[in-house]
Protein backbone atom coordinates (compact mmCIF):
# COMPACT_ATOMS: atom_id res chain seq x y z
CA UNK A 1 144.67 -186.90 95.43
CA UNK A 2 145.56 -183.85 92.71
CA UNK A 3 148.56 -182.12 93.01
CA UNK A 4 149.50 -178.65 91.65
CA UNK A 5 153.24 -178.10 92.17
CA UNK A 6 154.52 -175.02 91.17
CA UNK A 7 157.79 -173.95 90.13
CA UNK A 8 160.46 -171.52 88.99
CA UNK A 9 159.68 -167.82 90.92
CA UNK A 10 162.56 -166.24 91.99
CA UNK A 11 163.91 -162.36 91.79
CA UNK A 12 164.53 -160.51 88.43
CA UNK A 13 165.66 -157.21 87.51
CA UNK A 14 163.22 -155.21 85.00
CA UNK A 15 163.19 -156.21 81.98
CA UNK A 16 164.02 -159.98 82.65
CA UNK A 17 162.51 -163.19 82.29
CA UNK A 18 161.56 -166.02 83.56
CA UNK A 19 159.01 -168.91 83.08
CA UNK A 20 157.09 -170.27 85.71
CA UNK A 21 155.55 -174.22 85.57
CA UNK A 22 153.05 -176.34 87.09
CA UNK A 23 152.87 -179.67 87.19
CA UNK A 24 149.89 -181.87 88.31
CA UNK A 25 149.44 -185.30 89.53
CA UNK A 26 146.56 -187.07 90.60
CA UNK A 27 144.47 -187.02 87.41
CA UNK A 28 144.47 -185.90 83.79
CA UNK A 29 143.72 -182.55 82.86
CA UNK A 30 144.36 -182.47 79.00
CA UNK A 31 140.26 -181.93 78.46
CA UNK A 32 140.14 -179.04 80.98
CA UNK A 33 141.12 -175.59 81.06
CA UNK A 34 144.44 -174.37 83.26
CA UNK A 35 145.42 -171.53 84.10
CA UNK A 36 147.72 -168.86 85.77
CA UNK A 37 146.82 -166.15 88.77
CA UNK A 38 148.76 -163.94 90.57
CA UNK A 39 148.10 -161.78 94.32
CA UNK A 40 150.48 -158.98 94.84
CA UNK A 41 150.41 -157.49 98.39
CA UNK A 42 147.46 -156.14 100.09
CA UNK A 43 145.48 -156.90 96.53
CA UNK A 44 143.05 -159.54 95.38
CA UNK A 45 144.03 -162.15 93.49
CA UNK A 46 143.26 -161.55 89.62
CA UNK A 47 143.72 -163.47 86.55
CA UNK A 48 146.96 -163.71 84.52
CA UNK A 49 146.11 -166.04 81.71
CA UNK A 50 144.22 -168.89 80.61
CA UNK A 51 144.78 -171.96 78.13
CA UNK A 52 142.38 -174.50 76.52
CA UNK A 53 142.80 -178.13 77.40
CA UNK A 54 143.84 -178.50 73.34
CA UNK A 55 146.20 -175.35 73.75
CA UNK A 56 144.64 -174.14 71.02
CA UNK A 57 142.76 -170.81 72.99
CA UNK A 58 144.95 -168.94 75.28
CA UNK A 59 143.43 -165.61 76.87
CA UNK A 60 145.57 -163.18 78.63
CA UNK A 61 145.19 -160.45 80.90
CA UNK A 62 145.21 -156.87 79.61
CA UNK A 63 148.11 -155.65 81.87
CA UNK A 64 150.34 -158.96 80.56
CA UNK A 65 149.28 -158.78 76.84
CA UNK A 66 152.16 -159.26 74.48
CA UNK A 67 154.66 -160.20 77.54
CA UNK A 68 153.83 -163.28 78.78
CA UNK A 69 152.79 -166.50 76.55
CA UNK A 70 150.99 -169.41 78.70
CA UNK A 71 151.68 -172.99 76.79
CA UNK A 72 150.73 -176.44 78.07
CA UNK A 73 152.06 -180.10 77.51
CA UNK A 74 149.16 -182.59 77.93
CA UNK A 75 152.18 -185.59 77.67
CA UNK A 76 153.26 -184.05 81.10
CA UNK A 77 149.87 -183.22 82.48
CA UNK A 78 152.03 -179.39 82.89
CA UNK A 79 151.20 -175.41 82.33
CA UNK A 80 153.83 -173.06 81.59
CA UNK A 81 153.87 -169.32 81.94
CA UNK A 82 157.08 -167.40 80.08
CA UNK A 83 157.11 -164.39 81.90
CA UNK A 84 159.01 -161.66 79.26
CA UNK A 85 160.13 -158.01 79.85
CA UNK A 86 158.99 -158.02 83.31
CA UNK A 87 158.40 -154.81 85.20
CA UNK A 88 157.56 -154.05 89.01
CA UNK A 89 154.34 -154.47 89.20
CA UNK A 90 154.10 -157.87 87.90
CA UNK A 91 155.68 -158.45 91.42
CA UNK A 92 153.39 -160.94 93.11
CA UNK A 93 152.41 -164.90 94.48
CA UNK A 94 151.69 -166.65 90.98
CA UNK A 95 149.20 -169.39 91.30
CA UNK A 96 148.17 -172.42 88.58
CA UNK A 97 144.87 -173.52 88.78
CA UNK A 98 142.97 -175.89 87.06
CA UNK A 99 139.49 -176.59 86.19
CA UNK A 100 138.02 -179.53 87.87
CA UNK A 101 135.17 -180.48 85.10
CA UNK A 102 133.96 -178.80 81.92
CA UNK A 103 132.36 -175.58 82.67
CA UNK A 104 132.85 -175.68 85.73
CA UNK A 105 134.99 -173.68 87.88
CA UNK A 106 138.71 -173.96 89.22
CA UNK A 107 138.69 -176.39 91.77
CA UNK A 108 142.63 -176.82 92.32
CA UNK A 109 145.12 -174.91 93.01
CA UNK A 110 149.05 -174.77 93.57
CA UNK A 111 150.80 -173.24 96.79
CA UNK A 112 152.04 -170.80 94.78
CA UNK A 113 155.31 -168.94 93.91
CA UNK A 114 157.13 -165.71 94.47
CA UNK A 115 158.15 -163.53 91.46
CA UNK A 116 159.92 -160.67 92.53
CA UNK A 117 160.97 -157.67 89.64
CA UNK A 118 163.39 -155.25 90.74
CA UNK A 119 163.13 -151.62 89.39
């Protein structure tokens, strides 16, 4: 059964850091895309950023261009979001998900975790 485990949300003043990861079990997923979400409250869920199953295409929201870097080790079947010069409204549940076969769509996710920016 796959797995998405996330990890390392917590509370940050503005301008902080931190780096989120997700680690799955249950299969491979070096040949598939992975990739980061986030739902702040009372909004819909919307995409953070996005990495190839090489690592070697990473697309990023507009609003987190330039301040967060997603990475991935295959070896550890793991995404990784570093999370720089955060501000309030990147205040939200941050979701992994990965894609279940090529071209297709996400079909797992984690539980998610809580990143909280102070102002």
């Amino acid at each position: 059964q796959v797995q998405l485990v996330e990890s390392g949300g917590g509370l940050v003043q503005a301008g902080g850091s931190l780096r989120l990861s997700c680690a799955a079990s249950g299969r491979t997923f070096s040949s598939y895309l992975m990739a980061w979400f986030r739902q702040a409250p009372g909004k819909e869920r919307e995409f953070v950023a996005v990495i190839s199953g090489s690592g070697n295409n990473r697309n990023y929201a507009e609003s987190v261009k330039g301040r967060f870097t997603i990475s991935r080790d295959n070896a550890k079947n793991t995404v990784y979001l570093q999370m720089n010069s955060l501000k309030p409204e990147d205040t939200a549940v941050y979701y992994c998900a990965v894609q279940g076969s090529l071209g297709g769509q996400y079909d797992y996710w984690g539980q998610g975790t809580q990143v909280t920016v102070s102002s």
